[in-house]
PDB file of N, CA and C in Angstrom:
ATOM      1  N   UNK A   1     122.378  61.970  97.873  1.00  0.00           N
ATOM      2  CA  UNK A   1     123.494  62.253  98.745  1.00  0.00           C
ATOM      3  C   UNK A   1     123.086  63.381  99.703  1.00  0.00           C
ATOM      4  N   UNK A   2     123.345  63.208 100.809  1.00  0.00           N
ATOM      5  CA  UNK A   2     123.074  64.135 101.855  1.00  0.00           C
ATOM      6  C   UNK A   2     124.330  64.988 101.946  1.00  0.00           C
ATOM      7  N   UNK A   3     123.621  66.391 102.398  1.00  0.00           N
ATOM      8  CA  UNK A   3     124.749  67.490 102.795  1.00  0.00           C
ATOM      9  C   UNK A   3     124.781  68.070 104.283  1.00  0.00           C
ATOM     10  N   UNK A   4     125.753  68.191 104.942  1.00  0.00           N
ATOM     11  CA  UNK A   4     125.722  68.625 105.915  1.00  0.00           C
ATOM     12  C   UNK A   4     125.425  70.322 106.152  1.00  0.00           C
ATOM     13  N   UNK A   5     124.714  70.595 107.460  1.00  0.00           N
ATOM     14  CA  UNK A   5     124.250  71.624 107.356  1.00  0.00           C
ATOM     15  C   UNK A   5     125.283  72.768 106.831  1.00  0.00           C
ATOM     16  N   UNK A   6     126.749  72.854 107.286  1.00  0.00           N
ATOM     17  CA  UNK A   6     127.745  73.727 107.132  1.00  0.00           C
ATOM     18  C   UNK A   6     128.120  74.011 105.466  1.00  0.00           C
ATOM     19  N   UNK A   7     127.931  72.970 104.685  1.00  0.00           N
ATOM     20  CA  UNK A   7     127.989  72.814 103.042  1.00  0.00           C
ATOM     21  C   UNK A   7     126.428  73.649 102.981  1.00  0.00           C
ATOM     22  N   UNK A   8     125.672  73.107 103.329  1.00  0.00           N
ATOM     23  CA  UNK A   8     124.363  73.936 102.714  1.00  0.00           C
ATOM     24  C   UNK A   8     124.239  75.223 103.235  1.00  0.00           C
ATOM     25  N   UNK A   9     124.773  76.049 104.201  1.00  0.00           N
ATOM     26  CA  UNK A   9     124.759  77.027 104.426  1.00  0.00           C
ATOM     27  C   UNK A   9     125.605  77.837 103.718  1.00  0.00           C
ATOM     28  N   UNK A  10     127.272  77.129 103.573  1.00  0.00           N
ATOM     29  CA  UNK A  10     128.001  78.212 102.359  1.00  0.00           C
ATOM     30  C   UNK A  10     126.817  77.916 101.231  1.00  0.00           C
ATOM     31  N   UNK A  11     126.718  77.332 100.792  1.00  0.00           N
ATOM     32  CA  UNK A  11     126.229  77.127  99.442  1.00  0.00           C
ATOM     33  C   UNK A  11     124.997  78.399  99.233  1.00  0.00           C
ATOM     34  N   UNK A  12     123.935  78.443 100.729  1.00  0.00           N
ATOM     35  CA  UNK A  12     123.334  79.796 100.343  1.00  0.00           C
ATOM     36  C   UNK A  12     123.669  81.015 101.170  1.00  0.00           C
ATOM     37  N   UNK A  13     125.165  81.133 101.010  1.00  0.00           N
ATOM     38  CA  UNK A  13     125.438  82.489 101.412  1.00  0.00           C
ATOM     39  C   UNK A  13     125.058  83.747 101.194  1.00  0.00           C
ATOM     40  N   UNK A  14     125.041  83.639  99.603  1.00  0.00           N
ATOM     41  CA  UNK A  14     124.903  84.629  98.459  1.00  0.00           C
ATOM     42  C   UNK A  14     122.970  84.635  98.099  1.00  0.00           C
ATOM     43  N   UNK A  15     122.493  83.953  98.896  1.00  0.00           N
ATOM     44  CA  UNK A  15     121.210  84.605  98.616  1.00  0.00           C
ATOM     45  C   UNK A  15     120.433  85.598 100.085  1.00  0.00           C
ATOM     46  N   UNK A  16     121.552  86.021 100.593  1.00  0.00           N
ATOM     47  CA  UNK A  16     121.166  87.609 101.492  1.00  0.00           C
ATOM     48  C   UNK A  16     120.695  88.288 100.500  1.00  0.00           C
ATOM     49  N   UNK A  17     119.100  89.034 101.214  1.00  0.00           N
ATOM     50  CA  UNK A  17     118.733  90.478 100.493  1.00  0.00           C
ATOM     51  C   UNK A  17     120.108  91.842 100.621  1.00  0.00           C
ATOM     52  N   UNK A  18     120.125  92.518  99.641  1.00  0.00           N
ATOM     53  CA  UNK A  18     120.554  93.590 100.187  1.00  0.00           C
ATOM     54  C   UNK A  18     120.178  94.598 100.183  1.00  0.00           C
ATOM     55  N   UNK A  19     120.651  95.628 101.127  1.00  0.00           N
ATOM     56  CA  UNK A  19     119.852  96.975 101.345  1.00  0.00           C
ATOM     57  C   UNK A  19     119.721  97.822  99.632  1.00  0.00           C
ATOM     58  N   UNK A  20     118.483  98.676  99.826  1.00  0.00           N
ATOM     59  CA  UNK A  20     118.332  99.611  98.770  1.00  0.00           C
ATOM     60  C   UNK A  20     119.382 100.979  98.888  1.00  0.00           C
ATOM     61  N   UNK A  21     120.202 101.492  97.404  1.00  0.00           N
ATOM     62  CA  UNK A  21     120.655 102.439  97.328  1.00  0.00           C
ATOM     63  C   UNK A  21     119.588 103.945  97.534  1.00  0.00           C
ATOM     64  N   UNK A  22     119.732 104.385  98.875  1.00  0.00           N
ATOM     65  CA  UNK A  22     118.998 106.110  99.165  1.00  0.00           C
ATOM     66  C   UNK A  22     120.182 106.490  99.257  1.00  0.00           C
ATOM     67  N   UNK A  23     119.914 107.986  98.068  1.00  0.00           N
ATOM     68  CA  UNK A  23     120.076 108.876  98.201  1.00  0.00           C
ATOM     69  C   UNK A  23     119.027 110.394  98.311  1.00  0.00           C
ATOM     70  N   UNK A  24     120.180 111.737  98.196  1.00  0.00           N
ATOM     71  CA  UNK A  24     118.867 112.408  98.837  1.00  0.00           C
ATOM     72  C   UNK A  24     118.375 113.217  97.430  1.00  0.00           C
ATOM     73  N   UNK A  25     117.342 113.997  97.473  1.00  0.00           N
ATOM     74  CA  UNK A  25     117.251 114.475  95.667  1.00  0.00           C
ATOM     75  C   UNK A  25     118.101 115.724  95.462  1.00  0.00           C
ATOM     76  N   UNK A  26     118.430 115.915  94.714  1.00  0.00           N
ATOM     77  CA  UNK A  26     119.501 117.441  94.403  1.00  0.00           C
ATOM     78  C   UNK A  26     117.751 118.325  94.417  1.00  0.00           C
ATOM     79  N   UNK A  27     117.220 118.372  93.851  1.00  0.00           N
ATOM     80  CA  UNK A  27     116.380 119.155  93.547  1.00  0.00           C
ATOM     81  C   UNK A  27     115.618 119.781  94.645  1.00  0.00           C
ATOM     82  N   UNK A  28     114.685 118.759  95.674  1.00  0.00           N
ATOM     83  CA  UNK A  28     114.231 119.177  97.031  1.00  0.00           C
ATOM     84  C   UNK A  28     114.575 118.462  97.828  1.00  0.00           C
ATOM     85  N   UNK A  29     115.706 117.535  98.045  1.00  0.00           N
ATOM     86  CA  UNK A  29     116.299 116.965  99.705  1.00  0.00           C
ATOM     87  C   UNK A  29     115.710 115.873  99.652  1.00  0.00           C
ATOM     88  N   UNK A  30     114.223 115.555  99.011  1.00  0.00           N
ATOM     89  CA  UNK A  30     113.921 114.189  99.810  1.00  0.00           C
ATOM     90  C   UNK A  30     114.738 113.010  99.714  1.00  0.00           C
ATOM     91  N   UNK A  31     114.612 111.926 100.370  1.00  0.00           N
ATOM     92  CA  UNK A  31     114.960 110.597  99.774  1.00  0.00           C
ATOM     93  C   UNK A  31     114.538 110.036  98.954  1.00  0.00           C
ATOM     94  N   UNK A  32     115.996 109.352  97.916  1.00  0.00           N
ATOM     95  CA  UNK A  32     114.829 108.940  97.033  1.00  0.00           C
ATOM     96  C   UNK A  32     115.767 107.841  96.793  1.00  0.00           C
ATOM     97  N   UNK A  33     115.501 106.923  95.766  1.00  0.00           N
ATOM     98  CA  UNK A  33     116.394 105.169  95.417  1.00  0.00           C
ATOM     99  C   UNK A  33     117.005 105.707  94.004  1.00  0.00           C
ATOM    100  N   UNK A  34     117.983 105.244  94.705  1.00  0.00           N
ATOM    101  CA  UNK A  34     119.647 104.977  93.156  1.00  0.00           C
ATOM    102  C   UNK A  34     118.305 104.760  91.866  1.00  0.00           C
ATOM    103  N   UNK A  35     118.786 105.556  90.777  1.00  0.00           N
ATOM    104  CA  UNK A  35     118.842 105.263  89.568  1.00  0.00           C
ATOM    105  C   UNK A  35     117.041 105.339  89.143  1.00  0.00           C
ATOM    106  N   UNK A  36     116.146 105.941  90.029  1.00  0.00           N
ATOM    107  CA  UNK A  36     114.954 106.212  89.611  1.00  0.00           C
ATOM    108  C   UNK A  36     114.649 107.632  89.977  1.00  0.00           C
ATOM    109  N   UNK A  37     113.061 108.119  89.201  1.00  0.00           N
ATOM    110  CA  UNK A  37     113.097 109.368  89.585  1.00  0.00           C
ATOM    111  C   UNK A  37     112.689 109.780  90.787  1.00  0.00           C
ATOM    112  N   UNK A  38     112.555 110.648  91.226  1.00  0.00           N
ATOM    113  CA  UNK A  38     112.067 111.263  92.825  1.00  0.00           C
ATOM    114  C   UNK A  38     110.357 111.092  92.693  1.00  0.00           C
ATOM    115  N   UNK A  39     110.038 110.528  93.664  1.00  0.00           N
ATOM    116  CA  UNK A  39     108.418 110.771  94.044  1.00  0.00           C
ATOM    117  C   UNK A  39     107.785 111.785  94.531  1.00  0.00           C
ATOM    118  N   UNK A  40     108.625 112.878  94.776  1.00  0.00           N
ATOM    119  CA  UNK A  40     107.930 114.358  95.631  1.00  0.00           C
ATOM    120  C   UNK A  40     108.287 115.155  94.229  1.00  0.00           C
ATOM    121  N   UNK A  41     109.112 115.472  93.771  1.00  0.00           N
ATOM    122  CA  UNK A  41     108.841 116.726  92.994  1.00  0.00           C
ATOM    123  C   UNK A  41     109.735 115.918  91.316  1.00  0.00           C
ATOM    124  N   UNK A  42     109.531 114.734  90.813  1.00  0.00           N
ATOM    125  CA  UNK A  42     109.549 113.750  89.821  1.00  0.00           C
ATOM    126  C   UNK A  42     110.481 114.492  89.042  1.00  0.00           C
ATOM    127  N   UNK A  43     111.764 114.735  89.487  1.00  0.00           N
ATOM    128  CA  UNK A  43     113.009 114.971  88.484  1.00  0.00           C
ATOM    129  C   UNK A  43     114.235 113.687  88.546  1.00  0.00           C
ATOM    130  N   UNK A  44     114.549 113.374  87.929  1.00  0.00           N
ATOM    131  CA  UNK A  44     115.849 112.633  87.210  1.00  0.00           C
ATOM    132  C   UNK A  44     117.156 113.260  87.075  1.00  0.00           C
ATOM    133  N   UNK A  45     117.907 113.151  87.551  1.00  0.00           N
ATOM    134  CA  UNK A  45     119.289 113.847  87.107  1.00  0.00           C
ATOM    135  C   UNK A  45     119.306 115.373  86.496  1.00  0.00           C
ATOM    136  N   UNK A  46     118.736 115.995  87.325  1.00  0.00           N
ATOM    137  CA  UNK A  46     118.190 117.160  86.667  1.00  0.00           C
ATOM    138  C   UNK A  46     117.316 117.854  85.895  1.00  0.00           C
ATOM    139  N   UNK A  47     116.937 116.353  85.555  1.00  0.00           N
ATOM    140  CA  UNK A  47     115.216 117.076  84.151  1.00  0.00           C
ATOM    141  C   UNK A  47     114.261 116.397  84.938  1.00  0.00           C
ATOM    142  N   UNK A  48     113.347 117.115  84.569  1.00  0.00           N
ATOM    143  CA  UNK A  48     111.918 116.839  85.471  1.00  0.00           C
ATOM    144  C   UNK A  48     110.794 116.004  84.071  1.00  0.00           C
ATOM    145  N   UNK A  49     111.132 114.418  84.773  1.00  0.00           N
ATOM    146  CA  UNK A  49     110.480 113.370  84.095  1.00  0.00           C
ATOM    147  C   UNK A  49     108.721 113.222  84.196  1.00  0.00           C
ATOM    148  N   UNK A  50     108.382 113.555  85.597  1.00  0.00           N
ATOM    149  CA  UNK A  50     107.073 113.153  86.137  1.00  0.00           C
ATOM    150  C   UNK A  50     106.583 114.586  86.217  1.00  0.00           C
ATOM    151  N   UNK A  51     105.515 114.515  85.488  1.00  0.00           N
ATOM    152  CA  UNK A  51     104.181 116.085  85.964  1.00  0.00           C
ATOM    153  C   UNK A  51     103.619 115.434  86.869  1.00  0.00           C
ATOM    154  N   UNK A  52     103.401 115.783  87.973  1.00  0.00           N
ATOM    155  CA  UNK A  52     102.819 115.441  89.619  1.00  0.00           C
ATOM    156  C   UNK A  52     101.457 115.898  89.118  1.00  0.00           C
ATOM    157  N   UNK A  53     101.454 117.502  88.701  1.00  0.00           N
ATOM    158  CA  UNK A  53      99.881 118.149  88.871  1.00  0.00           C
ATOM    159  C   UNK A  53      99.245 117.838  87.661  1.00  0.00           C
ATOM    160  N   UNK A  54      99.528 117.479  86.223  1.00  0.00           N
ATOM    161  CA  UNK A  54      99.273 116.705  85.540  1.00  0.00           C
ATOM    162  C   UNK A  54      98.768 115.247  85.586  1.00  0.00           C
ATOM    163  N   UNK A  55      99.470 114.585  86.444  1.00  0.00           N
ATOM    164  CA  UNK A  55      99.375 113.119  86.542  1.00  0.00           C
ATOM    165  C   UNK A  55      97.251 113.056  87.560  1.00  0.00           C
ATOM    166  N   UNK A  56      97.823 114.416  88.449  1.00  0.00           N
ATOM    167  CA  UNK A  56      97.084 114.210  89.808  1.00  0.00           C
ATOM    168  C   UNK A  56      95.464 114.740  88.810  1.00  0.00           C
ATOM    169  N   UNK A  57      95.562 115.714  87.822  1.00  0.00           N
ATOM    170  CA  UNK A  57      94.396 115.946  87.122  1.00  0.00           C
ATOM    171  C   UNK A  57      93.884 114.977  86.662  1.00  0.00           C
ATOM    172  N   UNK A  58      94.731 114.461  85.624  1.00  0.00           N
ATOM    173  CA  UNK A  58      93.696 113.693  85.139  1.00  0.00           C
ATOM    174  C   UNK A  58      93.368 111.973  85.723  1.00  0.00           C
ATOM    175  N   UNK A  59      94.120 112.107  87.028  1.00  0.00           N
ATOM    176  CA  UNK A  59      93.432 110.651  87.840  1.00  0.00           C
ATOM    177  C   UNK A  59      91.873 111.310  88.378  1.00  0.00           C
ATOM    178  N   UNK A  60      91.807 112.848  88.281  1.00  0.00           N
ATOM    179  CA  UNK A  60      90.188 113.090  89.119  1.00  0.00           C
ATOM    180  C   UNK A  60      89.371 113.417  87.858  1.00  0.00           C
ATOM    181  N   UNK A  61      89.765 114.049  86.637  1.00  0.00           N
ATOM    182  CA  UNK A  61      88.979 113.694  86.058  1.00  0.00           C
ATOM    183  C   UNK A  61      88.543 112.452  85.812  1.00  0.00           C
ATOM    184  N   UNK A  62      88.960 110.869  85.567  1.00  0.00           N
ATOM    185  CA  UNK A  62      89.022 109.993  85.248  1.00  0.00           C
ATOM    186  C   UNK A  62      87.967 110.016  85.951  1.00  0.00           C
ATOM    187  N   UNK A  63      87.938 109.419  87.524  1.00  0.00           N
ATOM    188  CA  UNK A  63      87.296 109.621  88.523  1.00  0.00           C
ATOM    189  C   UNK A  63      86.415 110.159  88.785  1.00  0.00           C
ATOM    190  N   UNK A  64      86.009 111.670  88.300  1.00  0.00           N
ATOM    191  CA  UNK A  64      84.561 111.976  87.694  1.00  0.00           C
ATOM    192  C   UNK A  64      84.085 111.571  86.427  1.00  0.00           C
ATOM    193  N   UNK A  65      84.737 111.019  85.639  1.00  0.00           N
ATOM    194  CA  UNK A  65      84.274 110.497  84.912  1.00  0.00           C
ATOM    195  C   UNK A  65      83.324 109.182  85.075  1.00  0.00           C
ATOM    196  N   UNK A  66      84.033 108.125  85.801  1.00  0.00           N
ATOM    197  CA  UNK A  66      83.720 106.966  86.303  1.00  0.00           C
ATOM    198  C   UNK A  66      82.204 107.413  87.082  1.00  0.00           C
ATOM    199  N   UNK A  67      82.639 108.243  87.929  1.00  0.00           N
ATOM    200  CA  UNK A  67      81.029 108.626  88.937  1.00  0.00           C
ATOM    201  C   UNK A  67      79.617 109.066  88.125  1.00  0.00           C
ATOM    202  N   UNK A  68      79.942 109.949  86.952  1.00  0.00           N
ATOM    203  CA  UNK A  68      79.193 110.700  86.179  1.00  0.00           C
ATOM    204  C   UNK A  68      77.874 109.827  86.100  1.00  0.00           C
ATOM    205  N   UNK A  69      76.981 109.705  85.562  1.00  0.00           N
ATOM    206  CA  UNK A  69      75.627 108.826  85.480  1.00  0.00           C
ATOM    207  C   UNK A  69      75.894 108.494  83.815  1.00  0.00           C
ATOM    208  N   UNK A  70      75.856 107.408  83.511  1.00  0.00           N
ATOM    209  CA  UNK A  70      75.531 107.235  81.976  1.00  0.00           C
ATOM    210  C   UNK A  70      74.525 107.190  81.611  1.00  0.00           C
ATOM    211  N   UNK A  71      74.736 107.669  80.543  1.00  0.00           N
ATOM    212  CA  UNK A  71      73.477 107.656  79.443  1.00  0.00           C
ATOM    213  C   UNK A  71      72.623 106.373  78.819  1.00  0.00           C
ATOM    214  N   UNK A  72      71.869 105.379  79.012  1.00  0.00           N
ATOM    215  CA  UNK A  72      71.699 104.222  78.161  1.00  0.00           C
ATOM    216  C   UNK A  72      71.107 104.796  76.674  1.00  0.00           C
ATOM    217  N   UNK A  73      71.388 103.799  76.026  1.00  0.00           N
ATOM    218  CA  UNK A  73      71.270 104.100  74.544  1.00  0.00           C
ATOM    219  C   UNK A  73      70.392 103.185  74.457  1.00  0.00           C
ATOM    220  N   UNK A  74      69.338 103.471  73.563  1.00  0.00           N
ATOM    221  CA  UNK A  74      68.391 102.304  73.146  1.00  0.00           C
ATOM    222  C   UNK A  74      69.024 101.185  72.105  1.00  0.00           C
ATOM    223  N   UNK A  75      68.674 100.018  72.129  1.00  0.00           N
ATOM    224  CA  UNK A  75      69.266  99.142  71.170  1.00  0.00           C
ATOM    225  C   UNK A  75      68.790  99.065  69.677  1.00  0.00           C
ATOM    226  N   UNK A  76      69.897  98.916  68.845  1.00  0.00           N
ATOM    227  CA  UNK A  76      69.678  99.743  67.450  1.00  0.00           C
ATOM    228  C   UNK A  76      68.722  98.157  66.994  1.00  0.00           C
ATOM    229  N   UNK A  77      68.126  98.472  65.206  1.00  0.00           N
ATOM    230  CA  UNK A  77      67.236  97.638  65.012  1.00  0.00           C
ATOM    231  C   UNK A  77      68.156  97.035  64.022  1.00  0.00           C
ATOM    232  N   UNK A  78      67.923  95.627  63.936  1.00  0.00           N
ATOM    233  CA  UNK A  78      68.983  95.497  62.655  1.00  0.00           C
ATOM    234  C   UNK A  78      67.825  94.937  61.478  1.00  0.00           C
ATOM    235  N   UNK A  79      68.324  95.539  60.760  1.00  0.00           N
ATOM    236  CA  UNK A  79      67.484  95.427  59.569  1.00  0.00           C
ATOM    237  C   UNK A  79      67.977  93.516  58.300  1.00  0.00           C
ATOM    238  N   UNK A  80      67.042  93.439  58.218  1.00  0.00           N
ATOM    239  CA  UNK A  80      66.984  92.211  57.496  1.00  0.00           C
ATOM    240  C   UNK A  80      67.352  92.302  56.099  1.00  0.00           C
ATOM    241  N   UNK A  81      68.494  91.136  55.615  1.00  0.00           N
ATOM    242  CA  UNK A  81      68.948  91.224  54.563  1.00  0.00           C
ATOM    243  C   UNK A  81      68.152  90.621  53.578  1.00  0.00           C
ATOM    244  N   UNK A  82      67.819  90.667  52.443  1.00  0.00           N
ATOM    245  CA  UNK A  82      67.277  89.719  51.622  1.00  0.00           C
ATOM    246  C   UNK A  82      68.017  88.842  50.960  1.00  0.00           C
ATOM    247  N   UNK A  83      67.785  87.472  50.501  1.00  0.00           N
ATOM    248  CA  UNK A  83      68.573  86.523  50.154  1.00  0.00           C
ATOM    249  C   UNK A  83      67.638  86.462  48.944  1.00  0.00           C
ATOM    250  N   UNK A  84      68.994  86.248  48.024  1.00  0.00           N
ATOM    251  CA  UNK A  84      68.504  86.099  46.907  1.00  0.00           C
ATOM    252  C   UNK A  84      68.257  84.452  46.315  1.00  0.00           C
ATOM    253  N   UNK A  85      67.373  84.901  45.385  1.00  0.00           N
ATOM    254  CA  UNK A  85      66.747  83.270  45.151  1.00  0.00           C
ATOM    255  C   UNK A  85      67.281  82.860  43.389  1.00  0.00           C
ATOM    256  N   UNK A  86      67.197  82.456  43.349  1.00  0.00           N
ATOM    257  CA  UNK A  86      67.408  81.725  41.605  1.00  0.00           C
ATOM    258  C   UNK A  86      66.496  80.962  41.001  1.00  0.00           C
TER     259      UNK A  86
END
């Protein structure tokens, strides 16, 4: 059965995007989205969820880590079992 364009258009009325809830942060002003924490200074409703200078350490240690030169290890010997006989 065919629909005319005016039926298929109510029909997807209701799939409009809608805009994101910004507000601004109590803590330092920025903008930030309904119901998550702030990305500039990572507080929540007053408690501070995200360590920024924490987070930011150990992504460079990681990162020197990754760069560092590894060590190769020589490959171990495996030693031979004896089977027993009867």
């Amino acid at each position: 059965m065919r629909h005319t364009k005016g039926h298929t258009r109510n029909r997807r009325s209701h799939h409009s995007l809608k805009a994101m809830g910004v507000i601004l942060c109590e803590s330092c002003g920025s903008p930030r989205q309904k119901h998550v924490a702030c990305p500039k200074c990572g507080t929540y409703k007053g408690n501070k969820v995200i360590d920024h200078k924490a987070k930011a350490d150990k992504k460079i240690a990681k990162k020197q880590a990754a760069d560092a030169p590894k060590e190769v290890k020589a490959p171990k010997a495996k030693a031979k079992s004896a089977k027993k006989t009867k």
